[in-house]
C-alpha atoms as a PDB file:
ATOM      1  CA  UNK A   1     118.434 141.083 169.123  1.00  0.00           C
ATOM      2  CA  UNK A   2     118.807 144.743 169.615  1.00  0.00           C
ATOM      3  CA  UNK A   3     115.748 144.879 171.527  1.00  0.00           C
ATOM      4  CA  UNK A   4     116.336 142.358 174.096  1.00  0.00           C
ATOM      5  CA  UNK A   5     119.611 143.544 174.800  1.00  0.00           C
ATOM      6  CA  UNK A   6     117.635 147.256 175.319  1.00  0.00           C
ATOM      7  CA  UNK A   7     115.007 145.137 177.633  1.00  0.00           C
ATOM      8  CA  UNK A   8     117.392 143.265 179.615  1.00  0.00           C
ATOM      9  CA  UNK A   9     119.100 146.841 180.461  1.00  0.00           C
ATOM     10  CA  UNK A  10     115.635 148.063 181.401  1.00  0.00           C
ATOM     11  CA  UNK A  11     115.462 145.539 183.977  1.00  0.00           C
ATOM     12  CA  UNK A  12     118.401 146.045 185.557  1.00  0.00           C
ATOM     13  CA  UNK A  13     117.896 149.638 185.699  1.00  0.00           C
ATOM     14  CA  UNK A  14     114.555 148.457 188.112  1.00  0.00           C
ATOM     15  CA  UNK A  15     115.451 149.471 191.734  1.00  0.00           C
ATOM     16  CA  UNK A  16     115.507 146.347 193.376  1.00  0.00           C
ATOM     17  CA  UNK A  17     113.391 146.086 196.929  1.00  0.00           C
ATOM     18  CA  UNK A  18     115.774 146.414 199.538  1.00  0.00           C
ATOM     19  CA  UNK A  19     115.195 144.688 203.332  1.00  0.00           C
ATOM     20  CA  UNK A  20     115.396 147.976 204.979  1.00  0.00           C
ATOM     21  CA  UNK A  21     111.899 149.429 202.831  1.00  0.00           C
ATOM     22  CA  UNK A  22     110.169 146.016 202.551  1.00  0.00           C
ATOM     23  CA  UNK A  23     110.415 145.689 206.995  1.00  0.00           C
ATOM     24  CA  UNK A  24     109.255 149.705 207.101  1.00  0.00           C
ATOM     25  CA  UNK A  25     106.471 148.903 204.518  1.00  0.00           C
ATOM     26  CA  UNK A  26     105.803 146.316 206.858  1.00  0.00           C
ATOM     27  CA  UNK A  27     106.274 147.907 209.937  1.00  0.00           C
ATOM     28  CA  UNK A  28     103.866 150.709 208.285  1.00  0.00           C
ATOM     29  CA  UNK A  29     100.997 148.282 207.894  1.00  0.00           C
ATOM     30  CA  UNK A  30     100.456 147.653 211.727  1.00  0.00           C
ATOM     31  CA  UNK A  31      97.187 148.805 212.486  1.00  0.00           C
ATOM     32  CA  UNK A  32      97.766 149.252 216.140  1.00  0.00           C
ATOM     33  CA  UNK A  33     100.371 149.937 219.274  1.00  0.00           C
ATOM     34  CA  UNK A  34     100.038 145.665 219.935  1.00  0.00           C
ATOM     35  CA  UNK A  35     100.055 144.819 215.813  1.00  0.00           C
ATOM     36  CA  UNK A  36     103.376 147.222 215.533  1.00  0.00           C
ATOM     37  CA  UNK A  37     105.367 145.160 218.632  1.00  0.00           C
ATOM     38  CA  UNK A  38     104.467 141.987 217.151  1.00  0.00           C
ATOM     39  CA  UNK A  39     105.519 142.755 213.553  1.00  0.00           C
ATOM     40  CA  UNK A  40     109.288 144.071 215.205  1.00  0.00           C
ATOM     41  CA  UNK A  41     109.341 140.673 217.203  1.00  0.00           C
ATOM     42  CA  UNK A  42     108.990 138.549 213.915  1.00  0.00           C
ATOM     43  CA  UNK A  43     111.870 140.602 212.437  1.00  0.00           C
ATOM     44  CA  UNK A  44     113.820 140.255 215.419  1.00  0.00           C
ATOM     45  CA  UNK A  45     113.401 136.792 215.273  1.00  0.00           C
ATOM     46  CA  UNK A  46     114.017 136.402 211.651  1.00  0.00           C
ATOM     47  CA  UNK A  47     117.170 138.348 211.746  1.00  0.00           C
ATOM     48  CA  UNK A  48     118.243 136.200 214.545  1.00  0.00           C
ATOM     49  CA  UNK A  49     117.705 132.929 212.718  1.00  0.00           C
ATOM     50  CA  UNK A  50     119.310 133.608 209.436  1.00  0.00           C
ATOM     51  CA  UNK A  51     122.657 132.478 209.438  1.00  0.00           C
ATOM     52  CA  UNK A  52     124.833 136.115 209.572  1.00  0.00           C
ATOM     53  CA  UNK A  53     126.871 135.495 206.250  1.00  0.00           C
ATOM     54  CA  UNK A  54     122.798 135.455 204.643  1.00  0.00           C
ATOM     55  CA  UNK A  55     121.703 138.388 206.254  1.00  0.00           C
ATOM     56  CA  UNK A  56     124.483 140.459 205.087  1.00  0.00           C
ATOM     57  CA  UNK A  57     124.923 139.701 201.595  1.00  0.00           C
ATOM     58  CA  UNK A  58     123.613 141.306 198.645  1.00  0.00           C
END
């Protein structure tokens, strides 16, 4: 018992992934000037479809 209480605290200790490092990771992996303006479109358009009360909360 002892020991999955200890794991279970591990894993919350995890950083979790947060949207601002996933979209620069992703950002990051454009390979050109015309790969890079596409990638900000789709997260302009993402962040325009979620409703705002889901984009904001944790």
């Amino acid at each position: 018992m002892k020991h999955m209480i200890h794991r279970a605290l591990a894993a919350l200790k995890r950083p979790f992934q947060t949207d601002s490092n996933f979209e620069d990771a992703y950002l990051a992996g454009a390979v050109d000037i015309y790969d890079l303006e596409r990638r900000m479109s789709e997260l302009d358009r993402r962040d325009t479809q979620r409703p705002f009360h889901l984009q904001h909360s944790v």
